[in-house]
PDB file of N, CA and C in Angstrom:
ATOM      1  N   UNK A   1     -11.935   2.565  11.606  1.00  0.00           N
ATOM      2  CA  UNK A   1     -10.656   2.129  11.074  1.00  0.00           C
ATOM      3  C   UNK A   1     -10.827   0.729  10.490  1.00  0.00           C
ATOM      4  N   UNK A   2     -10.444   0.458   9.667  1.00  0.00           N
ATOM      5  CA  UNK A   2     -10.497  -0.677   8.554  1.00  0.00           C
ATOM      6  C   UNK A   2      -8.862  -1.069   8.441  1.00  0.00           C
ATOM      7  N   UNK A   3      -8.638  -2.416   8.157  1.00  0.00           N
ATOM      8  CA  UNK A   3      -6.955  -2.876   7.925  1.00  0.00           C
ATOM      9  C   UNK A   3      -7.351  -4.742   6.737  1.00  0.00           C
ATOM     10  N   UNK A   4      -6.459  -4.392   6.292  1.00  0.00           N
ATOM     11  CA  UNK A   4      -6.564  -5.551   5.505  1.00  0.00           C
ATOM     12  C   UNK A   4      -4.802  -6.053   5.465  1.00  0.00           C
ATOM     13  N   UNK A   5      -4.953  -7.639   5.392  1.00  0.00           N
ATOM     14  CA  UNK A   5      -3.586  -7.777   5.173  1.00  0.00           C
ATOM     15  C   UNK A   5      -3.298  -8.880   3.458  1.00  0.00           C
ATOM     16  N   UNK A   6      -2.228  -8.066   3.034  1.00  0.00           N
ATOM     17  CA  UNK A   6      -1.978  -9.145   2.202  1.00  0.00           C
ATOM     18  C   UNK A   6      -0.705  -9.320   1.668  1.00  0.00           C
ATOM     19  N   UNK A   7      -0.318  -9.841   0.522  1.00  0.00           N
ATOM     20  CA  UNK A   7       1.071 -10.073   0.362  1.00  0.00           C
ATOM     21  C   UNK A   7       1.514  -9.533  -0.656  1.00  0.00           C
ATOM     22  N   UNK A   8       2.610  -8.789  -0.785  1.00  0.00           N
ATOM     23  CA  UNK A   8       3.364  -8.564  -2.164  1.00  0.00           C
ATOM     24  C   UNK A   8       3.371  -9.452  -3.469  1.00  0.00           C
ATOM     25  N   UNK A   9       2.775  -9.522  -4.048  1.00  0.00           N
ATOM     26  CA  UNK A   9       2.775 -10.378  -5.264  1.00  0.00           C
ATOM     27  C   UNK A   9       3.516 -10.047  -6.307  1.00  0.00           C
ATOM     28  N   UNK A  10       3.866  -8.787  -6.609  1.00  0.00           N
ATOM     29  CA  UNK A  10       4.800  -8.334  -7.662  1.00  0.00           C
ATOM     30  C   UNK A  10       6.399  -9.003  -7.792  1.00  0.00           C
ATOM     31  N   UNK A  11       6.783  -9.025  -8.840  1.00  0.00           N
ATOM     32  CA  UNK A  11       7.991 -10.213  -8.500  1.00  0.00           C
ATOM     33  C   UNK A  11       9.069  -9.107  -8.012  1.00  0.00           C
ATOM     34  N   UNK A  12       9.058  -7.941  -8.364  1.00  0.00           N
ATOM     35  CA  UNK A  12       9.943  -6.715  -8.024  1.00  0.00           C
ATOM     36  C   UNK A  12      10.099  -6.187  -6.897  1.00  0.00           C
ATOM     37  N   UNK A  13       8.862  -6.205  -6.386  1.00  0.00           N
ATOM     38  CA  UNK A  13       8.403  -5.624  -4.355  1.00  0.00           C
ATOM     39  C   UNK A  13       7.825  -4.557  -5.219  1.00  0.00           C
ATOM     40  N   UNK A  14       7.860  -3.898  -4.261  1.00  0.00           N
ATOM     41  CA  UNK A  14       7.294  -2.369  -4.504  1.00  0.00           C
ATOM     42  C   UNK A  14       8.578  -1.166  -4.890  1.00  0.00           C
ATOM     43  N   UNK A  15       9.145  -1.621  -6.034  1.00  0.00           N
ATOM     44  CA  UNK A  15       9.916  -0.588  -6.498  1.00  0.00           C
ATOM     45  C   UNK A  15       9.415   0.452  -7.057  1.00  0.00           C
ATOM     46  N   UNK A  16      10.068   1.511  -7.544  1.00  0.00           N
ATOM     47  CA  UNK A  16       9.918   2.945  -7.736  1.00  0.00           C
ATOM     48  C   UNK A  16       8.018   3.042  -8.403  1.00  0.00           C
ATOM     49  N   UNK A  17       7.760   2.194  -9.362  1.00  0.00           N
ATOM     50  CA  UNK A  17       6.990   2.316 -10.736  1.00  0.00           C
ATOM     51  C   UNK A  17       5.355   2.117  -9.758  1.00  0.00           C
ATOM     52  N   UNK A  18       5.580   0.851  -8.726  1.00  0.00           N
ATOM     53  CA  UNK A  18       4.588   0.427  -7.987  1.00  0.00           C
ATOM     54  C   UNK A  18       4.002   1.350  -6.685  1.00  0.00           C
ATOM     55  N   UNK A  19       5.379   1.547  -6.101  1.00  0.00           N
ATOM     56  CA  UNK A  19       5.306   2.846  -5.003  1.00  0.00           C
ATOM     57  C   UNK A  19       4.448   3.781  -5.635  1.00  0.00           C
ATOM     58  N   UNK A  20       4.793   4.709  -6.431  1.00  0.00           N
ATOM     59  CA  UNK A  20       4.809   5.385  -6.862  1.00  0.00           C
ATOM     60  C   UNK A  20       2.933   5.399  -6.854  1.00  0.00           C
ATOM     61  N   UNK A  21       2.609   4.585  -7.615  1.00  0.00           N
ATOM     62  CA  UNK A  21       1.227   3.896  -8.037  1.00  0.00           C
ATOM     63  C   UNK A  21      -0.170   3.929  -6.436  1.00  0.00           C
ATOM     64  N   UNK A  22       1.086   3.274  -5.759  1.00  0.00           N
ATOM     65  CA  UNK A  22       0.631   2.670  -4.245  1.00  0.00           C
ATOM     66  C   UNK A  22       0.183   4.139  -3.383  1.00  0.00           C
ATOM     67  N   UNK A  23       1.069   4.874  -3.416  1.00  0.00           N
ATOM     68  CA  UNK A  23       0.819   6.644  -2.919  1.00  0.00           C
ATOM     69  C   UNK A  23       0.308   7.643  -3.717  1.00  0.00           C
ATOM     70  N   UNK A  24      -0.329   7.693  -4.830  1.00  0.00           N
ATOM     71  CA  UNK A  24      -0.867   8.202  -5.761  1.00  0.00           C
ATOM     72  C   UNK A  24      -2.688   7.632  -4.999  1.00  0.00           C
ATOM     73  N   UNK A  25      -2.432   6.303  -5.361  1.00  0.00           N
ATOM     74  CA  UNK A  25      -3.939   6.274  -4.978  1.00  0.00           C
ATOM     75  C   UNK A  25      -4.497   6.115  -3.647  1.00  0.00           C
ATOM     76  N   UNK A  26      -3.424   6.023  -2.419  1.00  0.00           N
ATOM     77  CA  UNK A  26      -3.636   6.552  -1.347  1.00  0.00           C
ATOM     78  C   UNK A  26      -3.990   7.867  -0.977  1.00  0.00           C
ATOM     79  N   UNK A  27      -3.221   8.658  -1.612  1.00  0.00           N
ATOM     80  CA  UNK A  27      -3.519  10.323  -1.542  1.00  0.00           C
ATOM     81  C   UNK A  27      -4.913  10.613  -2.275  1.00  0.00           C
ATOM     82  N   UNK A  28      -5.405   9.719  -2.913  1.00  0.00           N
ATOM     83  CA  UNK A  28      -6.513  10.044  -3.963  1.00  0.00           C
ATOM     84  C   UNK A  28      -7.947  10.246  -3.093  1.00  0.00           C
ATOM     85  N   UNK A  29      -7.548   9.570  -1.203  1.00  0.00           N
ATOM     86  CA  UNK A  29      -8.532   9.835  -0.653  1.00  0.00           C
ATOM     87  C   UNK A  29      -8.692  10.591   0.730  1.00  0.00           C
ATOM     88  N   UNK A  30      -9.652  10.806   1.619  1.00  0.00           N
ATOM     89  CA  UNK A  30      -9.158  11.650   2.071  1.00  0.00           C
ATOM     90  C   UNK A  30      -8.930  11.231   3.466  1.00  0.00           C
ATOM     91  N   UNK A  31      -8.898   9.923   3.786  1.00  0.00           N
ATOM     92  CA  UNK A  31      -8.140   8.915   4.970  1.00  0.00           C
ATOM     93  C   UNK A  31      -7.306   9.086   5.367  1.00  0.00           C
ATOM     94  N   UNK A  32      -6.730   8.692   6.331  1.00  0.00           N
ATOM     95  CA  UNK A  32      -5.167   8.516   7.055  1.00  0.00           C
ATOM     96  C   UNK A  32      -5.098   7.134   6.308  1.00  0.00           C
ATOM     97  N   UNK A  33      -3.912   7.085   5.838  1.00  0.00           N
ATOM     98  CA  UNK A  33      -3.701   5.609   5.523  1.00  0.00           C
ATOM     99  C   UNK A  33      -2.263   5.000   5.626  1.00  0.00           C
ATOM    100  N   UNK A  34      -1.786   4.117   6.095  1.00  0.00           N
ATOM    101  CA  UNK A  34      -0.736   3.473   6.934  1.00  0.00           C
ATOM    102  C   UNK A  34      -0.318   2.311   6.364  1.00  0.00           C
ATOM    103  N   UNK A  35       0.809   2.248   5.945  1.00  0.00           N
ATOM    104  CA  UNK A  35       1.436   0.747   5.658  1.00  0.00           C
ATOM    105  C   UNK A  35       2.379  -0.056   6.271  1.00  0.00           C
ATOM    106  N   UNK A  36       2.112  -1.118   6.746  1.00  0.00           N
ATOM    107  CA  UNK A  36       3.120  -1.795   7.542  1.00  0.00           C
ATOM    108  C   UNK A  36       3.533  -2.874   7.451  1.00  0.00           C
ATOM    109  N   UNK A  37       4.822  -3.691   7.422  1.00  0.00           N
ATOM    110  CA  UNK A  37       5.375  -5.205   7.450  1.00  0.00           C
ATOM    111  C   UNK A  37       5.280  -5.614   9.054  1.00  0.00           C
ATOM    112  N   UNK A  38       6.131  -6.482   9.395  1.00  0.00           N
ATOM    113  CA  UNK A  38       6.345  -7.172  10.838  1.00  0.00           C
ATOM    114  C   UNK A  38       7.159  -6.273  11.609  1.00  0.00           C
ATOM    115  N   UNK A  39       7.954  -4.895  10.824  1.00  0.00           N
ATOM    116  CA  UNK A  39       9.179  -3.987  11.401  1.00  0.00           C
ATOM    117  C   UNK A  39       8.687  -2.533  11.477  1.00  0.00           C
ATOM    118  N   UNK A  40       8.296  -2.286   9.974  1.00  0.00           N
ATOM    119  CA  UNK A  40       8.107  -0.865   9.789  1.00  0.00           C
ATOM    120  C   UNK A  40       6.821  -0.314   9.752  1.00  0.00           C
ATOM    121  N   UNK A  41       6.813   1.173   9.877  1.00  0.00           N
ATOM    122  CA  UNK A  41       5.147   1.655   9.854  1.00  0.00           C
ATOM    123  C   UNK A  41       5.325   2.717   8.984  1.00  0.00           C
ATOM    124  N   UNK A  42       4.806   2.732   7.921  1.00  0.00           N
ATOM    125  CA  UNK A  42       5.155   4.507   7.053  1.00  0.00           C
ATOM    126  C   UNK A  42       3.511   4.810   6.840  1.00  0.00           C
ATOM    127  N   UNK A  43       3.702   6.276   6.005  1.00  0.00           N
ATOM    128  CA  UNK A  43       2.391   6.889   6.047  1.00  0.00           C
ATOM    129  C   UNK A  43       2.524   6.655   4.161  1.00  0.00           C
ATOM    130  N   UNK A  44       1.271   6.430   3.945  1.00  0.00           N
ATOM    131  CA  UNK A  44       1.070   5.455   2.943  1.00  0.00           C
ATOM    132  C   UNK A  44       0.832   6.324   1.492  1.00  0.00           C
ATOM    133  N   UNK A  45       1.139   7.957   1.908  1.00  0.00           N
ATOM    134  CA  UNK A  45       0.552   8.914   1.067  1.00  0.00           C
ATOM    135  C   UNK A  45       2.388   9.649   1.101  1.00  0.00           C
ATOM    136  N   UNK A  46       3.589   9.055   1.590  1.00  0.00           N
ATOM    137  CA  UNK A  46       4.753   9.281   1.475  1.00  0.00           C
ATOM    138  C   UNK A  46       5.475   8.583   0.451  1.00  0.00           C
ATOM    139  N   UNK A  47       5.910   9.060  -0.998  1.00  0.00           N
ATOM    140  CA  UNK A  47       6.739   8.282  -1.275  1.00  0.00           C
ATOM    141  C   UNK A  47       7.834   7.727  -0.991  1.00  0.00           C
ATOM    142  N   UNK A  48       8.583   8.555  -0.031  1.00  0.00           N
ATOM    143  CA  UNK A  48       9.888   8.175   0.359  1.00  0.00           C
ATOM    144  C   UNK A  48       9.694   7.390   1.740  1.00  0.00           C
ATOM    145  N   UNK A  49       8.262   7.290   2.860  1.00  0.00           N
ATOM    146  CA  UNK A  49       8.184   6.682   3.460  1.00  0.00           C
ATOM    147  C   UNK A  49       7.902   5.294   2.778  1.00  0.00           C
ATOM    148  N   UNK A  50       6.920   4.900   2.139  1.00  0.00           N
ATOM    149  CA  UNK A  50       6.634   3.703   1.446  1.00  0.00           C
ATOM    150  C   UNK A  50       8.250   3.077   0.617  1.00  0.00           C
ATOM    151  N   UNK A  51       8.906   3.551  -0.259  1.00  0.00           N
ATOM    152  CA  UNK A  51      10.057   3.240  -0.926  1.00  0.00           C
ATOM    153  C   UNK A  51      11.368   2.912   0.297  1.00  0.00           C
ATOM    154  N   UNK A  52      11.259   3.526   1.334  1.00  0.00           N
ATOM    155  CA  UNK A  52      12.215   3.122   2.466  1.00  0.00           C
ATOM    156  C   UNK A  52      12.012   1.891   3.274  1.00  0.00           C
ATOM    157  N   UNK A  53      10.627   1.588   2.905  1.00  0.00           N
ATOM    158  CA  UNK A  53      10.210   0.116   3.509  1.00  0.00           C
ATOM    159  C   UNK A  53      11.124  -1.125   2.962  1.00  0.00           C
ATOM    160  N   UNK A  54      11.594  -1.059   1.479  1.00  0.00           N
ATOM    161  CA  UNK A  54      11.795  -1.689   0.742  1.00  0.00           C
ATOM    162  C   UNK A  54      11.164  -3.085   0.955  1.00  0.00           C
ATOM    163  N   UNK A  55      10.390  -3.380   0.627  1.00  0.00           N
ATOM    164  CA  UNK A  55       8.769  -4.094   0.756  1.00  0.00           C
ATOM    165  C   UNK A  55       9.219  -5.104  -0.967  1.00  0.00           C
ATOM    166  N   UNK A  56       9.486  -6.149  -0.452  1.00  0.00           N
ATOM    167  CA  UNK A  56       9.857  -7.366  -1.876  1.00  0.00           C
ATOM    168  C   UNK A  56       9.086  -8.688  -2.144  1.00  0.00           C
ATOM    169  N   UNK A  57       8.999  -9.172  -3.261  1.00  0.00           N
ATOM    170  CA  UNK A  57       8.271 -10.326  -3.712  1.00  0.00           C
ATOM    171  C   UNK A  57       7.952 -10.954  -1.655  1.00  0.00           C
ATOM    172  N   UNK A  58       6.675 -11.290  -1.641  1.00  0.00           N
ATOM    173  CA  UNK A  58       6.039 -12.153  -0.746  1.00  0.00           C
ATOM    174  C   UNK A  58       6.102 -11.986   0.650  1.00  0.00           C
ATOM    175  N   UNK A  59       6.235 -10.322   0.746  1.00  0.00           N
ATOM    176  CA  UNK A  59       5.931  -9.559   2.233  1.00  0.00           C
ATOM    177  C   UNK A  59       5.031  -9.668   2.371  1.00  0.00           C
ATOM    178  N   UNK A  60       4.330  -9.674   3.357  1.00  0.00           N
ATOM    179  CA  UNK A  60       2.757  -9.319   4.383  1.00  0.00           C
ATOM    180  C   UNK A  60       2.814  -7.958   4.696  1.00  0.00           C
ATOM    181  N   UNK A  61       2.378  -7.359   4.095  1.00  0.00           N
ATOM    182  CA  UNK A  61       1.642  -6.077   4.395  1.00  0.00           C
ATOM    183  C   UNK A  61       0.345  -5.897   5.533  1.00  0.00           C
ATOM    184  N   UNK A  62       0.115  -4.853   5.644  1.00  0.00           N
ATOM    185  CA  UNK A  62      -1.001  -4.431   6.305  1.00  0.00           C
ATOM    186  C   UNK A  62      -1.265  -3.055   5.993  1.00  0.00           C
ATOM    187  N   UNK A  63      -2.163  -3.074   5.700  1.00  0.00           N
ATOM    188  CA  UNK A  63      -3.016  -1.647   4.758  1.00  0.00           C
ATOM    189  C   UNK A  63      -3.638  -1.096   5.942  1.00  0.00           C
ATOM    190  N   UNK A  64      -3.467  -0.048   6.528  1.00  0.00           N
ATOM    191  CA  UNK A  64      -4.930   0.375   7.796  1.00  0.00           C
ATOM    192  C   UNK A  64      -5.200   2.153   7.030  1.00  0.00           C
ATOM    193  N   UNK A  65      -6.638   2.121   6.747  1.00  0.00           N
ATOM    194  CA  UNK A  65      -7.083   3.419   6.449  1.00  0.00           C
ATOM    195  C   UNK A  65      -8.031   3.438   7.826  1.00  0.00           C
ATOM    196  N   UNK A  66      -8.308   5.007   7.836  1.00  0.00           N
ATOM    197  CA  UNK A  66      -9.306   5.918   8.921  1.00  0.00           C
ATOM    198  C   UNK A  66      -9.460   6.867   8.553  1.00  0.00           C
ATOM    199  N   UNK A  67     -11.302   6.690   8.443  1.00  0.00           N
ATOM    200  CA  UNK A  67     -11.250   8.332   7.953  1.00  0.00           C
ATOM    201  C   UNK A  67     -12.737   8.067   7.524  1.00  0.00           C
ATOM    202  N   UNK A  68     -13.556   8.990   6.608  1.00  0.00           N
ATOM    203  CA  UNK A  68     -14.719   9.080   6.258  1.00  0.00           C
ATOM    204  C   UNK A  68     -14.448   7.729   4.757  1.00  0.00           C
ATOM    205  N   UNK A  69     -13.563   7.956   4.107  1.00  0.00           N
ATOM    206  CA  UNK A  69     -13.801   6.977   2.950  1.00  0.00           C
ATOM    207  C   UNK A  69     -12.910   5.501   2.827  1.00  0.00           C
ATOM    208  N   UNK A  70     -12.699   5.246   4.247  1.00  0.00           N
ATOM    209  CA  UNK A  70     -11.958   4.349   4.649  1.00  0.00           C
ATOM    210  C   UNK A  70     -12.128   2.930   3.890  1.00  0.00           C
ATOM    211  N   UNK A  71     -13.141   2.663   3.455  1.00  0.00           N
ATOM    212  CA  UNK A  71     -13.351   1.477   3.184  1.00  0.00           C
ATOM    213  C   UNK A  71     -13.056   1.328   1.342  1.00  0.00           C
ATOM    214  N   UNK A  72     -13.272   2.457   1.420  1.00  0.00           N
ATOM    215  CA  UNK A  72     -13.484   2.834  -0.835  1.00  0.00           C
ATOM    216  C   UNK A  72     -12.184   2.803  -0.682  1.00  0.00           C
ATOM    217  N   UNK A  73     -11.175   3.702   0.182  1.00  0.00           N
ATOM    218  CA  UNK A  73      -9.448   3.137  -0.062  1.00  0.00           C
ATOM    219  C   UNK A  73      -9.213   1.837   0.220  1.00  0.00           C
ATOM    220  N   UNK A  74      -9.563   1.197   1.229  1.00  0.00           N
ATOM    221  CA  UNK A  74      -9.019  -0.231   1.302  1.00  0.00           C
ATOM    222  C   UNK A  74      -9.307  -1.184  -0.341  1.00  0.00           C
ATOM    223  N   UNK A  75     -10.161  -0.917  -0.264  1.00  0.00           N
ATOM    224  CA  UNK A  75     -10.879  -1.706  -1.469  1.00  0.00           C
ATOM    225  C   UNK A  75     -10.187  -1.241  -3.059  1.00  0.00           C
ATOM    226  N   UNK A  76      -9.810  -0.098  -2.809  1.00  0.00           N
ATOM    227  CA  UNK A  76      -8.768   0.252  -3.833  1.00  0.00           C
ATOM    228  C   UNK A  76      -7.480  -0.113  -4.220  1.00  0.00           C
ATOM    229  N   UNK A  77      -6.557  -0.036  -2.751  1.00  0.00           N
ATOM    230  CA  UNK A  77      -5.410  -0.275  -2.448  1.00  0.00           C
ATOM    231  C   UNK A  77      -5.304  -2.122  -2.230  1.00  0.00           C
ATOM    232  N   UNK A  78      -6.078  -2.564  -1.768  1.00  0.00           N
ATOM    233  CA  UNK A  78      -6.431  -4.085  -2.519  1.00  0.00           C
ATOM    234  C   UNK A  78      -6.386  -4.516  -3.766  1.00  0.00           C
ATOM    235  N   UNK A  79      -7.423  -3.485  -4.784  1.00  0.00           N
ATOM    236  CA  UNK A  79      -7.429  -4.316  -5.705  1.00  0.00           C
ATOM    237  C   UNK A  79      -6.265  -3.473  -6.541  1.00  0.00           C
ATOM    238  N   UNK A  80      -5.035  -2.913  -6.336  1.00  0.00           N
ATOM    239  CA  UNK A  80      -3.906  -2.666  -6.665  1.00  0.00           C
ATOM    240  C   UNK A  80      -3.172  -3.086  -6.383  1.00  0.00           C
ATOM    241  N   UNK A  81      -3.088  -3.720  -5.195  1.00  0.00           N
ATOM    242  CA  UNK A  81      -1.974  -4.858  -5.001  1.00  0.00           C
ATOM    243  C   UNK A  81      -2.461  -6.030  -5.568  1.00  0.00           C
ATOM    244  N   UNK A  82      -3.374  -6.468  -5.639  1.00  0.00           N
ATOM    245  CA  UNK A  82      -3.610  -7.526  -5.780  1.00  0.00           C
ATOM    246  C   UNK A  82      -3.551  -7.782  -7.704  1.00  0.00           C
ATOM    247  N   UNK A  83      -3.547  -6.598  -7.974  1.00  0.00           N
ATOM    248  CA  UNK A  83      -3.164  -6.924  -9.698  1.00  0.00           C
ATOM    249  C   UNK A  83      -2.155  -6.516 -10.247  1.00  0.00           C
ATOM    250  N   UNK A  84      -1.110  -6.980  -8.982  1.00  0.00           N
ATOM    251  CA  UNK A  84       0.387  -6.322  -9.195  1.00  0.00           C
ATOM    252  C   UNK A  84       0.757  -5.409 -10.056  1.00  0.00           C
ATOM    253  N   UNK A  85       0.301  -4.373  -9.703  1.00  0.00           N
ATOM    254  CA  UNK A  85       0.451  -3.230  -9.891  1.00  0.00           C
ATOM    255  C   UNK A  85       0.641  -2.978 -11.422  1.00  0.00           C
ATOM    256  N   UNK A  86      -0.063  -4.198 -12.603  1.00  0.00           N
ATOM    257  CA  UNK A  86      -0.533  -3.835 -13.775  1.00  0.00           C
ATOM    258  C   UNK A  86       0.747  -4.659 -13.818  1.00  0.00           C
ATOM    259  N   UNK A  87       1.718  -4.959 -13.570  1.00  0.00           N
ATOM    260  CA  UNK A  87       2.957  -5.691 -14.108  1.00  0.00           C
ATOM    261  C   UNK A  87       2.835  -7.524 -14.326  1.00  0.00           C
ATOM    262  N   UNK A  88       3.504  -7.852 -14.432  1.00  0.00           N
ATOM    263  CA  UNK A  88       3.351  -9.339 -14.482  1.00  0.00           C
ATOM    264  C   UNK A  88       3.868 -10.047 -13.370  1.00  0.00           C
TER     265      UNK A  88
END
């Protein structure tokens, strides 16, 4: 199990366009993968779990994948947050 933490950088949070983005390439592997703030825990391959977080400009996240390709998702789902999600 692998976890990384980082922060919402998008000025929007994770609305529909980013979610959307965020569980697309979670599902893309074949991990358990988990997203969490200081409150909530959703499954990271749910859109409606991830979008119910409502997750906004300069949350702390925590990314935790498990699984055989655990580390190729973290490293993914990193460098997607971290380039806000192609937006400005």
């Amino acid at each position: 199990m692998i976890d990384v933490i980082l922060k919402v950088m998008n000025p929007n949070g994770l609305h529909a366009r980013p979610a959307a983005q965020f569980v697309q390439k979670a599902a893309s592997f074949n991990s358990k993968v988990k997203i969490s703030d200081n409150n909530k825990v959703a499954d990271a391959k749910s859109i409606l779990s991830v979008m119910s977080m409502g997750l906004v400009y300069g949350t702390a996240i925590t990314i935790t994948a498990d699984g055989v390709d655990e580390k190729e998702c973290i490293e993914a789902l990193t460098a997607l947050v971290e380039s806000n999600f192609g937006e400005r």
